[in-house]
Protein backbone atom coordinates (compact mmCIF):
# COMPACT_ATOMS: atom_id res chain seq x y z
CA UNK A 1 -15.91 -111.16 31.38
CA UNK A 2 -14.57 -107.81 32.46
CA UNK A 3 -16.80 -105.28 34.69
CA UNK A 4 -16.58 -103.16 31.51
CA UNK A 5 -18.25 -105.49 29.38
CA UNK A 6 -20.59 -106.46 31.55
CA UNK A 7 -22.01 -102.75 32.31
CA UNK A 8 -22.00 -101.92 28.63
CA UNK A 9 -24.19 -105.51 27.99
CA UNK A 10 -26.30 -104.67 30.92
CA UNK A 11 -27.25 -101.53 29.59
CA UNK A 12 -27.44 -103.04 26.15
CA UNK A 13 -29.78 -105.51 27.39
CA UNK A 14 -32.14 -104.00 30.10
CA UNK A 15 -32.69 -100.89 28.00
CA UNK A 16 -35.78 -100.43 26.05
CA UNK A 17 -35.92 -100.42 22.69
CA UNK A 18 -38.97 -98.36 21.87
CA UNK A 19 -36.67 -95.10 22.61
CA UNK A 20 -33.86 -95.14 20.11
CA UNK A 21 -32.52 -91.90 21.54
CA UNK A 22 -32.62 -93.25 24.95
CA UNK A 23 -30.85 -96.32 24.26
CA UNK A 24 -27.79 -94.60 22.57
CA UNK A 25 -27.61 -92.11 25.20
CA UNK A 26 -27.20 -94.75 27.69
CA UNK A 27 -24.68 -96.76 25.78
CA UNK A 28 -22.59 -93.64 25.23
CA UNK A 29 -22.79 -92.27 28.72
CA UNK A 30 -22.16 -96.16 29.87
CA UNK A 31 -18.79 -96.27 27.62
CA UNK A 32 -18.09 -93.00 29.08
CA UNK A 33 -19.03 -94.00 32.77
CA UNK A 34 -16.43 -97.61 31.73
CA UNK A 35 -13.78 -95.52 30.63
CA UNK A 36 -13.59 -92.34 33.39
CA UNK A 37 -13.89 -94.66 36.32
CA UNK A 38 -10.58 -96.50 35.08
CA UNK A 39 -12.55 -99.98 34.37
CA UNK A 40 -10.35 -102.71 32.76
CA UNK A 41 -10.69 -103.80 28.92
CA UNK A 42 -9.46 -106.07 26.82
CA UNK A 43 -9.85 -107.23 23.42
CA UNK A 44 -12.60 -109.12 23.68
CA UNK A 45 -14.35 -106.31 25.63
CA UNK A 46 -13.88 -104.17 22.62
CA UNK A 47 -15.19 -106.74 20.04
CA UNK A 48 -18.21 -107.13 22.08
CA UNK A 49 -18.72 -103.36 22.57
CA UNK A 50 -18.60 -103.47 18.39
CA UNK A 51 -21.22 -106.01 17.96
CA UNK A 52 -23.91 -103.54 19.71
CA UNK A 53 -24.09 -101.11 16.86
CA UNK A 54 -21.88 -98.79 17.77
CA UNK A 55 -22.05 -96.63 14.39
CA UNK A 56 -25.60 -95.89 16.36
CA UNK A 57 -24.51 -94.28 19.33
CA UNK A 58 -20.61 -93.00 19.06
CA UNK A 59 -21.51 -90.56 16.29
CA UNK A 60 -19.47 -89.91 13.03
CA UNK A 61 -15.93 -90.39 14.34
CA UNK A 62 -16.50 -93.94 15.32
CA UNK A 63 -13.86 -95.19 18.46
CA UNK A 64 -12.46 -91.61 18.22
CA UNK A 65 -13.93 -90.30 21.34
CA UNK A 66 -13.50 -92.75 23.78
CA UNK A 67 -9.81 -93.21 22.49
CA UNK A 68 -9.44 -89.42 23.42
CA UNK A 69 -11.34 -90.11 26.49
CA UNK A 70 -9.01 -92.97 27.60
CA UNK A 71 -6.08 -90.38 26.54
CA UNK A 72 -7.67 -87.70 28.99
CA UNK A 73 -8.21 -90.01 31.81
CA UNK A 74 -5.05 -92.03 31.44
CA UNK A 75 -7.15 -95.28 31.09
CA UNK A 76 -4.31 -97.18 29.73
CA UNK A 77 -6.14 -100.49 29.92
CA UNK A 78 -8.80 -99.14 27.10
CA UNK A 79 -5.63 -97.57 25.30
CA UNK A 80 -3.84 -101.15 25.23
CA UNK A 81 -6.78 -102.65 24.08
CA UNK A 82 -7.66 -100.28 21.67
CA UNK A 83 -4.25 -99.93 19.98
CA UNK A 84 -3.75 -104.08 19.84
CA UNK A 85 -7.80 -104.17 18.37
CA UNK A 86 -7.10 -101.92 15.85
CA UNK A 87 -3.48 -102.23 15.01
CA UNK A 88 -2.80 -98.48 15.68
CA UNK A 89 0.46 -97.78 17.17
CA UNK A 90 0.43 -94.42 19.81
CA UNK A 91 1.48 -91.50 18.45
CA UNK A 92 3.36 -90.23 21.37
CA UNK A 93 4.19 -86.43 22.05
CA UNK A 94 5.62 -83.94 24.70
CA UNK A 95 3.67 -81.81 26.61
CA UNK A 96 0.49 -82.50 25.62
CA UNK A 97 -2.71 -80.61 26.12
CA UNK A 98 -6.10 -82.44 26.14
CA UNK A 99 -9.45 -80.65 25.99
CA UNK A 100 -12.18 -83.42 25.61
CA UNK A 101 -16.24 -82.48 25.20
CA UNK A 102 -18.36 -83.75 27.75
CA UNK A 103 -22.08 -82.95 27.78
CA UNK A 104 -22.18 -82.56 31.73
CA UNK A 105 -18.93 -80.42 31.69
CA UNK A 106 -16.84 -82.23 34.03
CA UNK A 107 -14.07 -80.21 34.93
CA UNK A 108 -11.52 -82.46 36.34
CA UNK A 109 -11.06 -84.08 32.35
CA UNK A 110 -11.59 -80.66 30.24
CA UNK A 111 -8.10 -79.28 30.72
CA UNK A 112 -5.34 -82.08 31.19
CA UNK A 113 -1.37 -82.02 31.11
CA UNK A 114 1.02 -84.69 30.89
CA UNK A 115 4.60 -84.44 29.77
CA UNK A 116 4.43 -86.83 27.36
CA UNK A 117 1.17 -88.58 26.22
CA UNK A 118 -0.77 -90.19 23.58
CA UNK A 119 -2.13 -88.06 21.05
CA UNK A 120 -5.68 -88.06 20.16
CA UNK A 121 -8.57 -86.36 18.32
CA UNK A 122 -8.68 -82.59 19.52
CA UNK A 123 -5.45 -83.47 21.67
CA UNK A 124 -2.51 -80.47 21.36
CA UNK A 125 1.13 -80.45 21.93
CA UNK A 126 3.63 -77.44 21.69
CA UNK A 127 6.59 -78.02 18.58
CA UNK A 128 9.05 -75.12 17.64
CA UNK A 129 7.16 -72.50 19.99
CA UNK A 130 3.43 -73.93 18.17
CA UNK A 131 0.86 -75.61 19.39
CA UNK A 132 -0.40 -78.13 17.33
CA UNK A 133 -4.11 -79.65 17.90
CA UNK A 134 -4.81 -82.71 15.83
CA UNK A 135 -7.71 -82.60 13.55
CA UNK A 136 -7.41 -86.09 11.93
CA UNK A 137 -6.04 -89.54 12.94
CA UNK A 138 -6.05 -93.19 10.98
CA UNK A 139 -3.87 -96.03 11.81
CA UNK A 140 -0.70 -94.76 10.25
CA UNK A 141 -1.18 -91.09 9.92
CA UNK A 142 -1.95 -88.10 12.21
CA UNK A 143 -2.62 -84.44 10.91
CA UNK A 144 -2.14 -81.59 13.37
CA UNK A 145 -2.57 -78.48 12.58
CA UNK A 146 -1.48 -75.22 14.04
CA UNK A 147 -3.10 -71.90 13.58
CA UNK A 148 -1.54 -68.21 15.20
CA UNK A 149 0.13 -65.02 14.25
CA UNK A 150 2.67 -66.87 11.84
CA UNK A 151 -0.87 -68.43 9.61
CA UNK A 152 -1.82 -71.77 9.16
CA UNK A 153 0.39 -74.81 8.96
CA UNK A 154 -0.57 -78.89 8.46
CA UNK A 155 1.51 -81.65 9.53
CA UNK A 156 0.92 -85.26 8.33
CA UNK A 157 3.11 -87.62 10.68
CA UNK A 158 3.49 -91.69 11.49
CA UNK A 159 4.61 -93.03 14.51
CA UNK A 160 7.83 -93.05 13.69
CA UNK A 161 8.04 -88.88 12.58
CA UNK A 162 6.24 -88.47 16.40
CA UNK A 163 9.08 -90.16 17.93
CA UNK A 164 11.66 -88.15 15.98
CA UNK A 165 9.97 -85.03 17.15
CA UNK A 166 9.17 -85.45 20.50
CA UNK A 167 12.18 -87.72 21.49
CA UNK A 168 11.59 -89.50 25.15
CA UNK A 169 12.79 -87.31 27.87
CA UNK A 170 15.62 -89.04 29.16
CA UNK A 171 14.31 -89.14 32.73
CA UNK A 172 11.60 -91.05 31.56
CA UNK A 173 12.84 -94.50 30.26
């Protein structure tokens, strides 16, 4: 069993139950804690994480955030994981832009560049002088959205469109 199992069970376990708000704040701030320190997952990781009710404690946009926190941090272990769980392919982009929520307003994760990265919930990359932040994301499909002086414009993409757009930078394949 992974250390990022275990810590996510070990809060699952030891904390009490007469405090429903208490308990999902600790499992979210646990995930969190997992996926900022760079902690190994797996597969199995995951499915156990999904077993302790995680419609209960990760909000609306269930997996969402912590796949955009895994994106900010460059936990690529999670992102594996994640992608071969689900079945989602990346959606990869140049230059992007990621601005992630934290409640305690961590600095070194709510502003961070990388030529070419995953793209996420709330993530933004620059296309034909734009910068696109996407609002949506399923397993096939990605909507980004741009909004400045020229109005408002939606893009629906796959995998494959992201690839076409932002092709791989030749220095880095």
């Amino acid at each position: 069993m992974l250390p990022s199992q275990k810590l996510l069970e070990l809060v699952w376990d030891t904390c009490p139950r007469r405090s429903w708000t208490a308990l999902n704040t600790a499992m979210s701030e646990a995930l969190r804690l997992a996926i900022c320190t760079g902690m190994e997952w797996d597969k199995a990781a995951l499915l156990a994480v999904d077993k302790m009710k995680p419609d209960k404690w990760m909000g609306v946009r269930l997996w969402e955030w912590p796949y955009a926190q895994a994106c900010a941090t460059d936990n690529t272990s999670f992102l594996l994981a994640f992608e071969a769980w689900t079945g989602r392919r990346p959606f990869l982009a140049n230059d992007v832009r990621y601005e992630t929520y934290h409640p305690h307003g961590y600095l070194h994760i709510s502003d961070v560049r990388r030529q070419r990265g995953r793209l996420c919930l709330r993530a933004m990359a620059m296309l034909n002088g734009r910068r696109w932040e996407v609002t949506s994301i399923t397993n096939d499909r990605i909507v980004l959205v741009a909004s400045d002086k020229r109005g408002r414009s939606l893009l629906k993409l796959t995998p494959e469109d992201c690839r076409k757009r932002w092709p791989t930078k030749r220095t880095e394949q």
